[in-house]
C-alpha atoms as a PDB file:
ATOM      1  CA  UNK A   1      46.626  45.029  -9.538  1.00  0.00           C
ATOM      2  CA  UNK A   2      42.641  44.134  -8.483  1.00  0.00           C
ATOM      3  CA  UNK A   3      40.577  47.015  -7.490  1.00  0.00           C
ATOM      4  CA  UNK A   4      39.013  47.616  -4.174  1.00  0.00           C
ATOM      5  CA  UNK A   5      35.326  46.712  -6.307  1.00  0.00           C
ATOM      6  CA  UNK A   6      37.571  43.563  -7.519  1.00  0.00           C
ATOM      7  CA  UNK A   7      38.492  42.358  -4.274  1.00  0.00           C
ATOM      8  CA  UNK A   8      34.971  42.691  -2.619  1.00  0.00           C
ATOM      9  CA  UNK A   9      33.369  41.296  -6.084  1.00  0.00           C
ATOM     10  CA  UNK A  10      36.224  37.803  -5.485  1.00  0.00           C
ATOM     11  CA  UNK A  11      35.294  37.887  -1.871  1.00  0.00           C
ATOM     12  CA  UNK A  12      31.813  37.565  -2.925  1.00  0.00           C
ATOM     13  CA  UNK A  13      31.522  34.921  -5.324  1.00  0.00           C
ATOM     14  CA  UNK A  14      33.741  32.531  -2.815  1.00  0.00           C
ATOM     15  CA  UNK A  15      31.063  33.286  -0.325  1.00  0.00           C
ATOM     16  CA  UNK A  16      28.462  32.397  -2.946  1.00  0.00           C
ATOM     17  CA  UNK A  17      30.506  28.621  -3.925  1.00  0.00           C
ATOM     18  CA  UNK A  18      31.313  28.221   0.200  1.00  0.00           C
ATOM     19  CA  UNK A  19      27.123  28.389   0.302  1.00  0.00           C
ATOM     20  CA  UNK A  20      26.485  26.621  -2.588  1.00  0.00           C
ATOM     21  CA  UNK A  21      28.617  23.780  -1.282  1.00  0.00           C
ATOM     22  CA  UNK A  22      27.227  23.607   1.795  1.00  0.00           C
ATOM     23  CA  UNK A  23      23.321  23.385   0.804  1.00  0.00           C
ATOM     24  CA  UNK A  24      24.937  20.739  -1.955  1.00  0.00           C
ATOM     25  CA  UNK A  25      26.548  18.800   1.348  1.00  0.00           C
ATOM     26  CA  UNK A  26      23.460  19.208   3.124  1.00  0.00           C
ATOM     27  CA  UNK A  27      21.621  17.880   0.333  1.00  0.00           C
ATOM     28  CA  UNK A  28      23.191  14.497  -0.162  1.00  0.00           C
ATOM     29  CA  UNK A  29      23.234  14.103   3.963  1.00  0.00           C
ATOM     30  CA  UNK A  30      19.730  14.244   3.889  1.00  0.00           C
ATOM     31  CA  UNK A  31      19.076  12.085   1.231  1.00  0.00           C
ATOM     32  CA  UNK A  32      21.735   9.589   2.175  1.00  0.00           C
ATOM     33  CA  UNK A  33      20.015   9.446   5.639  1.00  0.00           C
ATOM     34  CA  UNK A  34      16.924   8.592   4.330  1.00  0.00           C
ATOM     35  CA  UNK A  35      17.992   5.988   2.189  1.00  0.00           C
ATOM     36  CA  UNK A  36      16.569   2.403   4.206  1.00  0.00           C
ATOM     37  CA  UNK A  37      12.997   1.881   4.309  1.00  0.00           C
ATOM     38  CA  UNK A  38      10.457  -0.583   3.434  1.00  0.00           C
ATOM     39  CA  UNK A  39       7.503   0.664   1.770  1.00  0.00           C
ATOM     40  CA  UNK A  40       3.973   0.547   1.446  1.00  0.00           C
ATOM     41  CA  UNK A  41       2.482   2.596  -1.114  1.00  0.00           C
ATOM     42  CA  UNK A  42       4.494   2.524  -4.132  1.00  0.00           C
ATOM     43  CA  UNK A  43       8.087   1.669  -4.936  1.00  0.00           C
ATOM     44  CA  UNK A  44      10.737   4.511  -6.021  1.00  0.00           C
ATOM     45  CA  UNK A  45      12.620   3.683  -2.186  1.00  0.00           C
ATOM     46  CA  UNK A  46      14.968   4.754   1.562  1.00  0.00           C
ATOM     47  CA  UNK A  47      17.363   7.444  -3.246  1.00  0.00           C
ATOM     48  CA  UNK A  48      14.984   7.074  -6.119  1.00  0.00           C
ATOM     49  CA  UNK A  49      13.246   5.368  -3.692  1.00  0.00           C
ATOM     50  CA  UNK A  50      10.671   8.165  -2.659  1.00  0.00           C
ATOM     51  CA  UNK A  51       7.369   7.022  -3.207  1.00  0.00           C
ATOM     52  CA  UNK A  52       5.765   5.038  -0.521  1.00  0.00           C
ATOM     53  CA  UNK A  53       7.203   1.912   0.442  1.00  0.00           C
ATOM     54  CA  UNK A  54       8.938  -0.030   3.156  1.00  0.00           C
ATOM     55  CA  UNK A  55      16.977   0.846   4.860  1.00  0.00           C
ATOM     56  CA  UNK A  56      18.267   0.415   5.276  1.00  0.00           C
ATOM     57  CA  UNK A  57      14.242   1.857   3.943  1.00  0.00           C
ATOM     58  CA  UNK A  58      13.063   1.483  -2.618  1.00  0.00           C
ATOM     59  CA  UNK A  59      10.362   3.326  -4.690  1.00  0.00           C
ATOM     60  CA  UNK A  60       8.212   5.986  -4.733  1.00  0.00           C
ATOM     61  CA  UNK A  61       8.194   6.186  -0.560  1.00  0.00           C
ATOM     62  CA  UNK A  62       9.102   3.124   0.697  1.00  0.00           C
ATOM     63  CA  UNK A  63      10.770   1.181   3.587  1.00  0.00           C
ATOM     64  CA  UNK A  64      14.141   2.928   3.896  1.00  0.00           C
ATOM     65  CA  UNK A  65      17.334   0.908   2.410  1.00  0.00           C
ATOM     66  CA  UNK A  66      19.696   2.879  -0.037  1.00  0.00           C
ATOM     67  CA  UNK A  67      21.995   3.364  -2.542  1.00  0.00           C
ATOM     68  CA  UNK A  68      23.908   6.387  -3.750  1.00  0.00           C
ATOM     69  CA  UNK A  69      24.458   9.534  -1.919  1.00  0.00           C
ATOM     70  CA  UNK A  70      20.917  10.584  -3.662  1.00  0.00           C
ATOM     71  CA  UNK A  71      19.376   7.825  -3.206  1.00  0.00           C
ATOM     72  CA  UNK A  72      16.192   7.990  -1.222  1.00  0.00           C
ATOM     73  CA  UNK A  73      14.074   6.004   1.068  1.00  0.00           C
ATOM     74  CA  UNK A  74      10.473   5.270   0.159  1.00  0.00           C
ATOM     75  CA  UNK A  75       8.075   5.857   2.821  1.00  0.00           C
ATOM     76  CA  UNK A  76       4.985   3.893   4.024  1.00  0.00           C
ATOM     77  CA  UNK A  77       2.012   5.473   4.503  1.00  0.00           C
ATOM     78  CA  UNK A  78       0.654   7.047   7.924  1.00  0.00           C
ATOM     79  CA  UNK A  79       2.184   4.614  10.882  1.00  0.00           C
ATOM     80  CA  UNK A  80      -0.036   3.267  13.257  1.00  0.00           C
ATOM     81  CA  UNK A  81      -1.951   6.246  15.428  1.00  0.00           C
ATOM     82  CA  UNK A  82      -0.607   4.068  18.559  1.00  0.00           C
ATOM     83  CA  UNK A  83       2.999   3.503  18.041  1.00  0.00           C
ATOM     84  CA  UNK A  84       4.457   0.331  19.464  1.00  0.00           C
ATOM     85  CA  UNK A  85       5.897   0.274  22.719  1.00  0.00           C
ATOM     86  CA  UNK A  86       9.753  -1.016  23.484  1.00  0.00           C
ATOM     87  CA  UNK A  87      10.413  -4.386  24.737  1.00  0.00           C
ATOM     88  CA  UNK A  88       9.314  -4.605  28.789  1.00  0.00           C
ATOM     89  CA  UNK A  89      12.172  -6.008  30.472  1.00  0.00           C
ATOM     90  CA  UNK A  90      10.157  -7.242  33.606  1.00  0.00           C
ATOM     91  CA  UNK A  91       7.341  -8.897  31.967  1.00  0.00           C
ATOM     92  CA  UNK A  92       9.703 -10.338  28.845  1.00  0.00           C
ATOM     93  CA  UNK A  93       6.950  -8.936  26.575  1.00  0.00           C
ATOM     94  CA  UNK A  94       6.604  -7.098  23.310  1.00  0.00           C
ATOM     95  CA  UNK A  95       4.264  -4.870  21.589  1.00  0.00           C
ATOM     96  CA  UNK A  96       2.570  -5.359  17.632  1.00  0.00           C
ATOM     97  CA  UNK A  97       0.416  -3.024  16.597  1.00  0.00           C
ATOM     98  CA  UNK A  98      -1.513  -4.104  13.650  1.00  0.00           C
ATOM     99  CA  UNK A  99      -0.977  -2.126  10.229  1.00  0.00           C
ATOM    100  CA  UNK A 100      -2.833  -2.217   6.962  1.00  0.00           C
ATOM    101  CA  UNK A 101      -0.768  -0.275   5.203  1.00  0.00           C
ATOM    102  CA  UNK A 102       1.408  -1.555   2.058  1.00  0.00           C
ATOM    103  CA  UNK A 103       0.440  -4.660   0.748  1.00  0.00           C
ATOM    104  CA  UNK A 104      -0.430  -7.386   3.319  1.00  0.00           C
ATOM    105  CA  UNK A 105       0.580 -10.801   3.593  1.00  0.00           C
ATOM    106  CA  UNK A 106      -0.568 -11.680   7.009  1.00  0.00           C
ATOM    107  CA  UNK A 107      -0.139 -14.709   8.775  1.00  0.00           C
ATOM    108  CA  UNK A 108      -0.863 -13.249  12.690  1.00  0.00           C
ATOM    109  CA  UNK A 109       0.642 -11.756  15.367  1.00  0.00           C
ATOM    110  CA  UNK A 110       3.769 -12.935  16.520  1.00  0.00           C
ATOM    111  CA  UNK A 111       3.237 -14.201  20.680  1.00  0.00           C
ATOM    112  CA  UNK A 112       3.925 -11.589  23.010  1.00  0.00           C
ATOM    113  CA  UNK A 113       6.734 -13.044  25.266  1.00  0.00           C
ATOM    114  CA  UNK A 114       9.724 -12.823  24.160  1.00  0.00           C
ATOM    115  CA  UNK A 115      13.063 -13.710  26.174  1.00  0.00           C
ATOM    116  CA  UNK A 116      16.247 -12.243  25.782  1.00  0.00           C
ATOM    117  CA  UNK A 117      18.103 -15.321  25.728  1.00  0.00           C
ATOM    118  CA  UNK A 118      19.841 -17.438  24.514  1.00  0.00           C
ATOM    119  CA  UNK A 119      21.906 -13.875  23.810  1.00  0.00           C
ATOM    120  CA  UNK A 120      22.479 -14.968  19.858  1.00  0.00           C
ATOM    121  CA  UNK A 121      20.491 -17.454  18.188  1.00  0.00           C
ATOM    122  CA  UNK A 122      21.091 -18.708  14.159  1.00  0.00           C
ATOM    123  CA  UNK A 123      19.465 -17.491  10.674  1.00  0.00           C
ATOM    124  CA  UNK A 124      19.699 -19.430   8.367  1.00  0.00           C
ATOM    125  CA  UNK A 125      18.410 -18.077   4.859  1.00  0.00           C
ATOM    126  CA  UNK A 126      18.413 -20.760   2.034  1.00  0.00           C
ATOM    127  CA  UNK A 127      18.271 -19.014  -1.257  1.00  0.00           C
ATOM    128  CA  UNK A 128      18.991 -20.053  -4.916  1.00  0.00           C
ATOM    129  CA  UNK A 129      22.738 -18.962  -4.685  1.00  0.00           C
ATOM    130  CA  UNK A 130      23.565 -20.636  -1.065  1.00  0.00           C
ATOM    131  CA  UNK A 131      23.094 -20.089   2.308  1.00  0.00           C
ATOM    132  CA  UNK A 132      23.637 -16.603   3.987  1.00  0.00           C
ATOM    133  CA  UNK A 133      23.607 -17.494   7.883  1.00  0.00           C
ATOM    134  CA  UNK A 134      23.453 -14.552   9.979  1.00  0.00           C
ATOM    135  CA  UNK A 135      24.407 -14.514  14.491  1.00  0.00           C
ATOM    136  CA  UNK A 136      21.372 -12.745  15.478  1.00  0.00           C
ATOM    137  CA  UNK A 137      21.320 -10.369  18.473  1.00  0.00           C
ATOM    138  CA  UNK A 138      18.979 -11.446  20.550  1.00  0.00           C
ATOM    139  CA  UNK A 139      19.556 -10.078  23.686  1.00  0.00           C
ATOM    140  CA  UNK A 140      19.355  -6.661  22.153  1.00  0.00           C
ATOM    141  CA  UNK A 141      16.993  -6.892  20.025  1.00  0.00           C
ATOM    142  CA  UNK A 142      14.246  -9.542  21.221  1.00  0.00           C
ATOM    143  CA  UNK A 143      11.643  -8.435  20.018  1.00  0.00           C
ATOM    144  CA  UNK A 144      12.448  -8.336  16.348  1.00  0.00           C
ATOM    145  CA  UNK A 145      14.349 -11.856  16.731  1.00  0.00           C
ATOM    146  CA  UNK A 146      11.022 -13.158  18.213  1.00  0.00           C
ATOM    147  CA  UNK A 147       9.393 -11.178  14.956  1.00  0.00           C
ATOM    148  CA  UNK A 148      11.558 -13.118  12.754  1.00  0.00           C
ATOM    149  CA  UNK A 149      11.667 -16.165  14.350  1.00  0.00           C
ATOM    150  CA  UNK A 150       8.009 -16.039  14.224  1.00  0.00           C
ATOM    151  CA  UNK A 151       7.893 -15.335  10.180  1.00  0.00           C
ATOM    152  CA  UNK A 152      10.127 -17.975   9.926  1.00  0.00           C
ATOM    153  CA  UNK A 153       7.951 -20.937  10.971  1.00  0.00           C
ATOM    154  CA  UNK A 154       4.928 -19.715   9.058  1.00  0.00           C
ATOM    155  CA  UNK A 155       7.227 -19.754   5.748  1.00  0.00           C
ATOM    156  CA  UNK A 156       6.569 -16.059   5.218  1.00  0.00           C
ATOM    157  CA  UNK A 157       9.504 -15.444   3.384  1.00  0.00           C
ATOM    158  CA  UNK A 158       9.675 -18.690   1.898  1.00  0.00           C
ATOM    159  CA  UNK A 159       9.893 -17.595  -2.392  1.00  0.00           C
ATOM    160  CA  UNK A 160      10.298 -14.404  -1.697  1.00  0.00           C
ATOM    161  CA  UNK A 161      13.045 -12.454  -3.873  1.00  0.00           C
ATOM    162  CA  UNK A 162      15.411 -10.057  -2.766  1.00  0.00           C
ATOM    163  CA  UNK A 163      13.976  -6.538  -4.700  1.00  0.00           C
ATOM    164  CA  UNK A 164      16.575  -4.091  -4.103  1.00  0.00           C
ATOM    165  CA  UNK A 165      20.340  -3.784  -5.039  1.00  0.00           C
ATOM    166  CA  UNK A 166      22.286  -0.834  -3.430  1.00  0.00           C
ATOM    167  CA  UNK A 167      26.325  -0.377  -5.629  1.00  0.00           C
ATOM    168  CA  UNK A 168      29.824  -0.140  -3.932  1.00  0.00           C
ATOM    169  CA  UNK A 169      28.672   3.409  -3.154  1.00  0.00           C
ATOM    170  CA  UNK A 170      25.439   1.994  -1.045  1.00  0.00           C
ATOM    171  CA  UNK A 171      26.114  -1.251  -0.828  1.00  0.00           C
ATOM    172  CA  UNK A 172      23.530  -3.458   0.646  1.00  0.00           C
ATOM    173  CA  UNK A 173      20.867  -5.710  -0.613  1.00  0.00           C
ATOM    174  CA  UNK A 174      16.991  -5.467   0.416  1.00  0.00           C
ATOM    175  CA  UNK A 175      14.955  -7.890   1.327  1.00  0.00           C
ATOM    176  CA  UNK A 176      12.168  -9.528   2.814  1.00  0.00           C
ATOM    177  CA  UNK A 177       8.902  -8.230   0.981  1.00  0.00           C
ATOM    178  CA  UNK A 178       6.948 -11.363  -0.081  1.00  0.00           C
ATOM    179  CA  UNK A 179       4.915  -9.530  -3.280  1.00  0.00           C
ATOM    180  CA  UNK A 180       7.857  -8.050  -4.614  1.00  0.00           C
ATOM    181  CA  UNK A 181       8.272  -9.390  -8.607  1.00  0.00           C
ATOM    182  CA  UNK A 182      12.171  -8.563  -7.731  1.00  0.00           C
ATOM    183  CA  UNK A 183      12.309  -7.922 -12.490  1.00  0.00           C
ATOM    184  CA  UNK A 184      13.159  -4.395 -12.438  1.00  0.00           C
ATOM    185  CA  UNK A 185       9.665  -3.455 -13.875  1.00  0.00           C
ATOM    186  CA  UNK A 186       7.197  -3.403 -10.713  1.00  0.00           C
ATOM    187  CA  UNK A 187       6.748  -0.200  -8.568  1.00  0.00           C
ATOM    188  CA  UNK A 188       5.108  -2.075  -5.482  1.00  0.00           C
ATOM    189  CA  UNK A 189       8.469  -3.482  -5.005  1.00  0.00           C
ATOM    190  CA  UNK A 190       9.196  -2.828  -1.417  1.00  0.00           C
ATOM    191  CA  UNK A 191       5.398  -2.282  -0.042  1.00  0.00           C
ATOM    192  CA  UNK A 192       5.163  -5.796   1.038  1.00  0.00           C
ATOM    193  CA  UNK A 193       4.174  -6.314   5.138  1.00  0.00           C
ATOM    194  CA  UNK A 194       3.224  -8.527   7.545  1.00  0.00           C
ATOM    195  CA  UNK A 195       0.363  -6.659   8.584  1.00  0.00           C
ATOM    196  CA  UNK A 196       1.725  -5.601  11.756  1.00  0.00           C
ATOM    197  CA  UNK A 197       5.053  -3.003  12.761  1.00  0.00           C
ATOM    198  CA  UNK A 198       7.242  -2.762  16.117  1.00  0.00           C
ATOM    199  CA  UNK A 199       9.709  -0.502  17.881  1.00  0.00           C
ATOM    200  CA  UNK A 200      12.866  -0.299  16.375  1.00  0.00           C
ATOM    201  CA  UNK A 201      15.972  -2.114  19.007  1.00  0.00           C
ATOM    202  CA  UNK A 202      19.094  -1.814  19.528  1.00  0.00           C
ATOM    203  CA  UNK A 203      19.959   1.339  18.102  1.00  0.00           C
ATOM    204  CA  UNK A 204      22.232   3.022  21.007  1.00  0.00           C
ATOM    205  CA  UNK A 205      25.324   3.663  18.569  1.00  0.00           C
ATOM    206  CA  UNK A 206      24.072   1.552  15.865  1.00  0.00           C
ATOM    207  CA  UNK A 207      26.133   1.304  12.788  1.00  0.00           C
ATOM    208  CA  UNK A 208      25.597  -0.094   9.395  1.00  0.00           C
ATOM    209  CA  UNK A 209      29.290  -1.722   8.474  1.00  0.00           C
ATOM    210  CA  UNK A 210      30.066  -4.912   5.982  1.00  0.00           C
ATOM    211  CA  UNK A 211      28.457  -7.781   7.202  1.00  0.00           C
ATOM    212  CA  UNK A 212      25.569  -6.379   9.138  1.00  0.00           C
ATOM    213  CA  UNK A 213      22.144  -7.042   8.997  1.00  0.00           C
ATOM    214  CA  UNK A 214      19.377  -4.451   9.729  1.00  0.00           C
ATOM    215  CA  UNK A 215      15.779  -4.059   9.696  1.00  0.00           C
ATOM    216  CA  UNK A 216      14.012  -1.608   6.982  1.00  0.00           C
ATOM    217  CA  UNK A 217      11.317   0.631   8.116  1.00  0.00           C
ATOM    218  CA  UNK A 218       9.701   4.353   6.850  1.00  0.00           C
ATOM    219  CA  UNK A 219      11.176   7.551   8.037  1.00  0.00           C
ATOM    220  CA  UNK A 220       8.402   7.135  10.871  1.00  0.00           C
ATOM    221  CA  UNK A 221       9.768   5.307  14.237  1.00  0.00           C
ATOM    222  CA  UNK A 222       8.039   2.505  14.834  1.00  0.00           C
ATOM    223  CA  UNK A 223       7.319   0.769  11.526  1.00  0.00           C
ATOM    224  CA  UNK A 224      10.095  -1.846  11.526  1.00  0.00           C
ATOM    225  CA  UNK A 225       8.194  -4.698   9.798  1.00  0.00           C
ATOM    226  CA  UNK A 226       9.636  -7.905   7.500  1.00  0.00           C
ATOM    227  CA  UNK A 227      11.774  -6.333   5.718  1.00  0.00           C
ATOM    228  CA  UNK A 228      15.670  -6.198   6.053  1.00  0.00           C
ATOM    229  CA  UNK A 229      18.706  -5.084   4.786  1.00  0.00           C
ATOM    230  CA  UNK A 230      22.441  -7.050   4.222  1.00  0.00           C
ATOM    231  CA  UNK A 231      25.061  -4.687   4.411  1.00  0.00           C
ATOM    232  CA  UNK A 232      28.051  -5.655   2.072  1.00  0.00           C
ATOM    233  CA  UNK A 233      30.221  -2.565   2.344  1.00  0.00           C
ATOM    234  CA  UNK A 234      30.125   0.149   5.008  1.00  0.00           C
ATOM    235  CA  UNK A 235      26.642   2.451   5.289  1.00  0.00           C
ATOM    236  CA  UNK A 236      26.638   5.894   6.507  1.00  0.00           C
ATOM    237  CA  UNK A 237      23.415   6.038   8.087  1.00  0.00           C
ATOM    238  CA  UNK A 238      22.007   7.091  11.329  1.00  0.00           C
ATOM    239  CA  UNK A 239      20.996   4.825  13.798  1.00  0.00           C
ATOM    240  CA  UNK A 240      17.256   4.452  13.376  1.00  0.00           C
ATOM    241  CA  UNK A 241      17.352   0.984  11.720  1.00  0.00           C
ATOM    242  CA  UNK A 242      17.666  -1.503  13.815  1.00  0.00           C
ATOM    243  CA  UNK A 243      21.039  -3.923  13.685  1.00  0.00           C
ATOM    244  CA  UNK A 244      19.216  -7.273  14.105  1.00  0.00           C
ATOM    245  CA  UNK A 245      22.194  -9.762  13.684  1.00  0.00           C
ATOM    246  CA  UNK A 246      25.954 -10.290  12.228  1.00  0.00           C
ATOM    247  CA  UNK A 247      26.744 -11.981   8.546  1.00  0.00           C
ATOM    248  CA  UNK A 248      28.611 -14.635   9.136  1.00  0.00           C
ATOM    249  CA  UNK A 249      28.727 -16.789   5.813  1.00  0.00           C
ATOM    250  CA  UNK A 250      27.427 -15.921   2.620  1.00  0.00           C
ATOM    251  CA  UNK A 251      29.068 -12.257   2.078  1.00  0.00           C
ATOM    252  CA  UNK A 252      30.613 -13.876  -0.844  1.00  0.00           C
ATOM    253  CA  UNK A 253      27.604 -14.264  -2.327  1.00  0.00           C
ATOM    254  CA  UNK A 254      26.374 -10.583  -1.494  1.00  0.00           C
ATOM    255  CA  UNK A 255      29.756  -9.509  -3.365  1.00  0.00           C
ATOM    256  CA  UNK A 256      28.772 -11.521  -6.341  1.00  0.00           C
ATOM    257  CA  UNK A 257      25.457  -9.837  -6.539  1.00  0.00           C
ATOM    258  CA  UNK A 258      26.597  -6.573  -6.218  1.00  0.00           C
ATOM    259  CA  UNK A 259      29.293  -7.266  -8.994  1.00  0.00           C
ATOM    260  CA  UNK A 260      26.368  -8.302 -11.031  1.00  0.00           C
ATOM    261  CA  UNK A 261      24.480  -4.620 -11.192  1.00  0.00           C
ATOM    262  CA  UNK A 262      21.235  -4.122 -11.326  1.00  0.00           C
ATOM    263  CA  UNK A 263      18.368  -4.312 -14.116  1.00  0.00           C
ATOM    264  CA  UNK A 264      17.085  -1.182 -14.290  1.00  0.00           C
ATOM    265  CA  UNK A 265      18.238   1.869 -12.156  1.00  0.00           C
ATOM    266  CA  UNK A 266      15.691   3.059 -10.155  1.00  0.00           C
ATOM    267  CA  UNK A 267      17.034   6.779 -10.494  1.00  0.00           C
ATOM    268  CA  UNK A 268      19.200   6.512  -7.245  1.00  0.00           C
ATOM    269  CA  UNK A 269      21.966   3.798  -8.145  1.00  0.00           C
ATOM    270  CA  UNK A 270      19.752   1.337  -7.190  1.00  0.00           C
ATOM    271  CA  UNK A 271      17.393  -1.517  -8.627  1.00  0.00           C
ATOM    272  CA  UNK A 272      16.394  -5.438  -9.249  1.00  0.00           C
ATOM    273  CA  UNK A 273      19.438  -7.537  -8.632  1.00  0.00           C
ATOM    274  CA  UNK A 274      20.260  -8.733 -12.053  1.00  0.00           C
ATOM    275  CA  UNK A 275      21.648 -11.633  -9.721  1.00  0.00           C
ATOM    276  CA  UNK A 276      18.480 -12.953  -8.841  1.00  0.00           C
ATOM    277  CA  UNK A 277      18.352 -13.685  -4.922  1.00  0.00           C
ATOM    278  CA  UNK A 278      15.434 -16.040  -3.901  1.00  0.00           C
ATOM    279  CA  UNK A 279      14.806 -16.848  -0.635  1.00  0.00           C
ATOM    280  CA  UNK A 280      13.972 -20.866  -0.683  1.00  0.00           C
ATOM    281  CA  UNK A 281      13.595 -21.674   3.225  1.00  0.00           C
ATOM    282  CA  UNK A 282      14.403 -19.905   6.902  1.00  0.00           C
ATOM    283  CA  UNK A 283      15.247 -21.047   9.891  1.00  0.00           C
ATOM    284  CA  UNK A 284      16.416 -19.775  13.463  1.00  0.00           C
ATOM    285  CA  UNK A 285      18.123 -22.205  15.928  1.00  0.00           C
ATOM    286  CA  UNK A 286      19.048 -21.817  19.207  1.00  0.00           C
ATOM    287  CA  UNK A 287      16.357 -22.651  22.208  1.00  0.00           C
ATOM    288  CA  UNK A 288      15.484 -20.093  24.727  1.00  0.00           C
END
């Protein structure tokens, strides 16, 4: 029969595993959450991924995106001192606040008006393994479909690769930084920006599920840039990245990535698509 001293010394030790869980639960919340990102500083990004990059945000801190529960985001540098303001309904007007953080391929500001309709216009992405066409939301987002409508026509993401693989456990696929080498060797992976940042849209309850597409940005709000995310399994994140459109053909091809692996595991379950993804051409149809 257990002692009084026992008892108390059980009692104990299943208060010290009920805490040790909890900080361990805590843990892989926080790090899950911080998973999407793009970058700009150096790539180990949003699981390994914190180094200081562009989610959802890969790298050092980069842009959020993600990958296993312990995966991190990588972080940009310092955001803009004057963060960029929401879309103004009653003017139809957007704010871009210039950025020089990361590594810069700039080709302008997008315009400033911006309508929300047509309320869904059509992405087209033409890459090496077929087209991935994505319904974007544009009368929830405007001002990042105006962003990428804008990137669009001046062939910014025209040879770009695809530089970040998430697994079944983080499933999604980053995109959209035109210096990433995308061959599981190159740390600035994931810094790559336009040279400008918005507000992040649409995020009232935002969620990440199969088939979604979302823009990457740092922990900071306000640095949504190029990058993106394609969601090919459901993400547990919070709503801070914002949902920019619906997949509506190429998933398949996502799948066949993700069965693929990755090249070299960045630390977090994530890395270089083996698969290579290479964005060829992008349109956006549908006339305001």
């Amino acid at each position: 029969m257990a002692t009084g001293k026992d008892r108390q010394k059980q009692l104990a030790r299943e208060h010290h595993e009920r805490q040790l869980q909890r900080r361990i639960e805590r843990e892989q919340r926080t790090k899950r959450n911080a998973i999407i990102g793009s970058s700009v500083g150096v790539v180990v990004v949003v699981g390994g991924i914190v180094a200081a990059v562009t989610l959802l945000n890969g790298g050092d801190t980069k842009t959020q995106a993600a990958a296993t529960p312990s995966a991190s985001a990588p972080e940009t540098s310092a955001p803009p001192s004057t963060g960029p303001k929401p879309y103004n309904a009653a003017t139809g007007t957007c704010d871009y606040v210039k950025d020089t953080n990361g590594k810069v391929k700039s080709v302008g500001l997008p315009p400033t008006k911006a309508t929300a309709t047509p309320a869904t216009k059509t992405m087209t992405f033409k890459t090496n393994q077929g087209d991935i066409v994505v319904e974007l939301n544009n009368a929830k987002a405007p001002c990042t479909v105006n962003s990428l409508e804008f990137l669009a026509k001046k062939k910014y993401y025209d040879g770009s690769k695809c530089h970040r693989l998430g697994s079944d456990k983080f499933p999604m696929l980053q995109c959209g930084d035109p210096t990433a080498k995308a061959d599981g060797k190159n740390k600035n992976d994931g810094t790559g920006t336009p040279g400008y940042v918005m507000a992040e849209e649409n995020l009232t309850g935002a969620t990440y599920k199969r088939g979604t597409m979302a823009m990457a940005k740092t922990q900071a709000p306000g640095t949504t840039g190029s990058q993106f995310f394609l969601v090919y399994g459901d993400l547990s994140l919070s709503p801070d990245y914002t949902p920019v459109g619906t997949i509506t053909k190429g998933l398949d091809i996502l799948d066949k990535v993700n069965k693929a692996g990755v090249m070299a595991d960045m630390g977090d379950g994530t890395g270089a698509p083996k698969q290579t993804v290479e964005i060829k051409d992008v349109t956006i149809s549908g006339k305001s």
